[in-house]
N, C-alpha and C. Protein backbone atom coordinates (compact mmCIF):
# COMPACT_ATOMS: atom_id res chain seq x y z
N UNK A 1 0.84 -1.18 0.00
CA UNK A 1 0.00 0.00 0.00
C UNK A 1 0.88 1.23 0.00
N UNK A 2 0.67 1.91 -0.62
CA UNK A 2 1.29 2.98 -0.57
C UNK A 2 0.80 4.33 0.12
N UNK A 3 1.86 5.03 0.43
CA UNK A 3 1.41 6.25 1.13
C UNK A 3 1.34 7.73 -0.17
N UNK A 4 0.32 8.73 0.06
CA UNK A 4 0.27 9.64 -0.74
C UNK A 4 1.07 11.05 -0.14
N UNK A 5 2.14 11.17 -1.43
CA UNK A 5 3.00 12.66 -0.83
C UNK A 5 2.73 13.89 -1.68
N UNK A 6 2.78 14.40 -1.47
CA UNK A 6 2.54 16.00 -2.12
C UNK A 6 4.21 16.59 -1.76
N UNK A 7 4.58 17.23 -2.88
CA UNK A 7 5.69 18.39 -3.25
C UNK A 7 5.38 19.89 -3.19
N UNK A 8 5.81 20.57 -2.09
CA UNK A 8 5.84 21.79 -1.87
C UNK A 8 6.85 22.64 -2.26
N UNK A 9 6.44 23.85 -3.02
CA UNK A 9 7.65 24.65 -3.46
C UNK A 9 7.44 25.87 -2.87
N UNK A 10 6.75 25.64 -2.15
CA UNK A 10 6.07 26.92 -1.36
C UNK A 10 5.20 27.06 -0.23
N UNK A 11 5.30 28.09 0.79
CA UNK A 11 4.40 27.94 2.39
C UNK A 11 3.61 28.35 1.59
N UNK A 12 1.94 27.69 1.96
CA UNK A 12 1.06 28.59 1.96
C UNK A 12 0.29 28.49 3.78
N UNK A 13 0.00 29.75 4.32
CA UNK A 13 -0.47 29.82 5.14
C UNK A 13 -1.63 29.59 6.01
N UNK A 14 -2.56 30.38 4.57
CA UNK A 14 -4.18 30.45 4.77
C UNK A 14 -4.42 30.90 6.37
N UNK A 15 -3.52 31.67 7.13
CA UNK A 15 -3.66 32.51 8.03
C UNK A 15 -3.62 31.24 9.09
N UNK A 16 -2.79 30.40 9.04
CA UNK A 16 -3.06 29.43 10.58
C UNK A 16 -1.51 29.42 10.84
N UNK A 17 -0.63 30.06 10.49
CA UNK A 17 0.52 30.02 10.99
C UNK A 17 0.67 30.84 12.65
N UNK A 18 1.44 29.92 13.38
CA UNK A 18 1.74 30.00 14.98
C UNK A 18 3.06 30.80 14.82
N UNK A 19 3.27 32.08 15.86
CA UNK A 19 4.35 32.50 16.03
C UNK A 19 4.90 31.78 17.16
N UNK A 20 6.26 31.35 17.30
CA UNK A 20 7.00 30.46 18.15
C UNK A 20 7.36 31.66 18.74
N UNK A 21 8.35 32.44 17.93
CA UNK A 21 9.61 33.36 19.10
C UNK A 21 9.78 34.34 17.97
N UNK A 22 10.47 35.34 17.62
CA UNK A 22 10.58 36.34 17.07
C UNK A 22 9.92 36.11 15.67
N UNK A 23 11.01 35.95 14.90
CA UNK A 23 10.71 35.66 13.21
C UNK A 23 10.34 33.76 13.09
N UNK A 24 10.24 32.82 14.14
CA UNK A 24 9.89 32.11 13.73
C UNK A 24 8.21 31.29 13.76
N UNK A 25 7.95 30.45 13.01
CA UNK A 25 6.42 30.24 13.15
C UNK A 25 6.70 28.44 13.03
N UNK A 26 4.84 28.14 13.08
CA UNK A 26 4.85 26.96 13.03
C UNK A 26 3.48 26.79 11.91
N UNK A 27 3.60 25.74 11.08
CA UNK A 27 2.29 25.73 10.60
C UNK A 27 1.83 24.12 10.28
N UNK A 28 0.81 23.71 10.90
CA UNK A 28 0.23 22.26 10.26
C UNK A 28 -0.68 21.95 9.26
N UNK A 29 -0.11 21.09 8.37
CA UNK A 29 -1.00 20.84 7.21
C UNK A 29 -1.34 19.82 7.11
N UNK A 30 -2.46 19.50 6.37
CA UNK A 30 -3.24 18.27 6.32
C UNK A 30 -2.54 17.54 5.42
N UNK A 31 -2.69 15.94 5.83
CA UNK A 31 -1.06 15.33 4.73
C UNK A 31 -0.04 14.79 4.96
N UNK A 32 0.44 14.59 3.94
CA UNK A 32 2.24 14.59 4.21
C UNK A 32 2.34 15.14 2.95
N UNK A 33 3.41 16.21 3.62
CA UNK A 33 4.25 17.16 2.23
C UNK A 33 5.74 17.20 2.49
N UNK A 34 6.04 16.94 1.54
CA UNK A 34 7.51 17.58 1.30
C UNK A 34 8.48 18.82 1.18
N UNK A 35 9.42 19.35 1.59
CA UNK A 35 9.70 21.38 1.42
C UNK A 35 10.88 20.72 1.28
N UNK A 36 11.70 22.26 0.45
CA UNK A 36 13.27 22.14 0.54
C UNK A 36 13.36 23.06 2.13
N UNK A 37 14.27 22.00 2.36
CA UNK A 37 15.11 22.83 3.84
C UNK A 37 16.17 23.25 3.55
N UNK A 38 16.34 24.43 4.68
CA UNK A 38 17.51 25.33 4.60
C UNK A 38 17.77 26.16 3.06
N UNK A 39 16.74 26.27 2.57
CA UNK A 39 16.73 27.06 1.04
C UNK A 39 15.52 28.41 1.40
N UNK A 40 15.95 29.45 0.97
CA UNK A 40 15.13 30.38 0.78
C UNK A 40 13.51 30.26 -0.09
N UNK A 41 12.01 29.93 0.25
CA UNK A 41 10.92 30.28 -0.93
C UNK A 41 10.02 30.50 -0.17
N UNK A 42 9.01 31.01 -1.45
CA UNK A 42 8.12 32.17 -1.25
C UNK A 42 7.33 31.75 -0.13
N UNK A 43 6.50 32.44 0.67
CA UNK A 43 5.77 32.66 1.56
C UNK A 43 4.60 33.38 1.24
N UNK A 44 3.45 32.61 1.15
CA UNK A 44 1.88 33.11 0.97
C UNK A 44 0.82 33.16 1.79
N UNK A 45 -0.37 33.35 1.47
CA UNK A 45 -1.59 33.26 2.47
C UNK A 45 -2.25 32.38 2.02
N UNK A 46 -2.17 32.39 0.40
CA UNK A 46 -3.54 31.80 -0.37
C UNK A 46 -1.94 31.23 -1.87
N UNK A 47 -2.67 30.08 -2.34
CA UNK A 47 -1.51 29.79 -3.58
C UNK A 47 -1.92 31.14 -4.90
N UNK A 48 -2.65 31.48 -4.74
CA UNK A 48 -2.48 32.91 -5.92
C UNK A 48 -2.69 34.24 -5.36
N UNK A 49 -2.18 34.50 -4.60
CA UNK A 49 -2.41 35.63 -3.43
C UNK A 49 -0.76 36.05 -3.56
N UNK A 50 -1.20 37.25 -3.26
CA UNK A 50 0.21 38.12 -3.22
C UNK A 50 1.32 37.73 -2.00
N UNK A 51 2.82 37.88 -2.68
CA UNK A 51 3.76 37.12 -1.41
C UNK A 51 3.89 38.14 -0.67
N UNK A 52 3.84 37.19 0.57
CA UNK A 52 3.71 37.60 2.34
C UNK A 52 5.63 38.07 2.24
N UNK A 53 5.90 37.29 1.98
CA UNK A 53 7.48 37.25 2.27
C UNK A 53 8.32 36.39 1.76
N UNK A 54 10.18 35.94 2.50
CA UNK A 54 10.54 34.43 2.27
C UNK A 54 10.67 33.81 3.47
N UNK A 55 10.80 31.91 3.79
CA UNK A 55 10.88 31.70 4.76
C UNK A 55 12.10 31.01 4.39
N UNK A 56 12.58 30.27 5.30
CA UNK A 56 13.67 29.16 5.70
C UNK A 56 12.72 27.71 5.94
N UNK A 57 12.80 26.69 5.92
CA UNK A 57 12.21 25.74 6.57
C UNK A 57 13.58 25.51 7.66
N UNK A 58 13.18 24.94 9.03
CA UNK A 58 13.78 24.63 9.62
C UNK A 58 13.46 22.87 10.46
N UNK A 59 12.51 22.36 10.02
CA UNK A 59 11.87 21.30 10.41
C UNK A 59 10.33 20.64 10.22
N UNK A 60 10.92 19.67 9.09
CA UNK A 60 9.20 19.69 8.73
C UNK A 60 9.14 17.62 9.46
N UNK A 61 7.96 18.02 9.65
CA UNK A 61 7.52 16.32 10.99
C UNK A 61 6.46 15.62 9.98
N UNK A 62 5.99 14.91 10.12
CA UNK A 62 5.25 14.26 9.56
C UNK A 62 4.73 13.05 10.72
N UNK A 63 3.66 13.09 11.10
CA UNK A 63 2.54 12.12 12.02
C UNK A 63 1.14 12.29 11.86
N UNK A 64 0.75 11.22 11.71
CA UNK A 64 -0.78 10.94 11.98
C UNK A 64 -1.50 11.69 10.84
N UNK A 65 -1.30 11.58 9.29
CA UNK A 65 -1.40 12.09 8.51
C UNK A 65 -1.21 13.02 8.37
N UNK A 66 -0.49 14.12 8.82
CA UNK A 66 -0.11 15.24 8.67
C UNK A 66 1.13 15.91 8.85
N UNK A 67 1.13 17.35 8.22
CA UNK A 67 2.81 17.87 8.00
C UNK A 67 2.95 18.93 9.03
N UNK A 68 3.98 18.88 10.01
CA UNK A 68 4.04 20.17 10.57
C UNK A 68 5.01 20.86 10.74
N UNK A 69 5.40 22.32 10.01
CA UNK A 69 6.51 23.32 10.00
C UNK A 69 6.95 24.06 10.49
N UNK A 70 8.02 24.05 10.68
CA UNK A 70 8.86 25.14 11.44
C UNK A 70 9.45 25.93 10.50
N UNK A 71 9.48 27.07 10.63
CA UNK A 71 9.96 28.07 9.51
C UNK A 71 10.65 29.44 9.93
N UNK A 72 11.57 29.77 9.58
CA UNK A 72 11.80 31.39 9.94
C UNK A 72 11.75 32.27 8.85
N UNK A 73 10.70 33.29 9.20
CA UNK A 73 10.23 34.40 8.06
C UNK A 73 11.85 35.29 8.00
N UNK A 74 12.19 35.16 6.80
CA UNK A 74 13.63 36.11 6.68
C UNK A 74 13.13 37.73 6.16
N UNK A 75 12.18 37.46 5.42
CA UNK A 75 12.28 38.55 4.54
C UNK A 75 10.62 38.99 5.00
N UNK A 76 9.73 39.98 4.75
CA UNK A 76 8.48 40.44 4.72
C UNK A 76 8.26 41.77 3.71
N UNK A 77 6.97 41.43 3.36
CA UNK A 77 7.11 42.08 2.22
C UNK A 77 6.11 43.03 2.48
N UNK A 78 5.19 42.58 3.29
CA UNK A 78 4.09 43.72 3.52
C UNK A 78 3.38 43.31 5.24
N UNK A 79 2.94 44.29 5.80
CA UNK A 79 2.70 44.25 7.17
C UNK A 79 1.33 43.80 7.04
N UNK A 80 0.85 43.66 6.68
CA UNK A 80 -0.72 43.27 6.44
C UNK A 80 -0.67 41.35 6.39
């Protein structure tokens, strides 16, 4: 049986991202997904929505069908 993965080239948020500590957050997604770590990409709210910023991944988990991220926002692009 196989398990189903999804490829991420990008955060999207949809506004449920957790602030941990300064610039970093956390976000859980339904799933299992994949991110490049330790690489700079885009940061959104919505997948055709204007970019929020860039992040870092710093730790992505995977349990109980789902993905959960650690990220540090490097860059911001708008305060809103």
């Amino acid at each position: 049986m196989g398990m189903p993965l999804e490829l991420n080239t990008m955060i999207v948020t949809k506004g449920k991202e957790k602030r941990l500590e300064s610039n970093f957050f956390s976000l859980k997604k339904e799933g299992y997904r994949l991110y490049p770590i330790d690489i700079p990409i885009e940061v959104k709210k919505t997948v055709e929505g204007e970019l929020t910023g860039t992040g870092v991944i710093q730790k992505v988990e995977w349990a109980e069908n789902s993905t959960t991220l650690t990220y540090q926002l490097i860059s911001l692009n708008s305060t809103n």
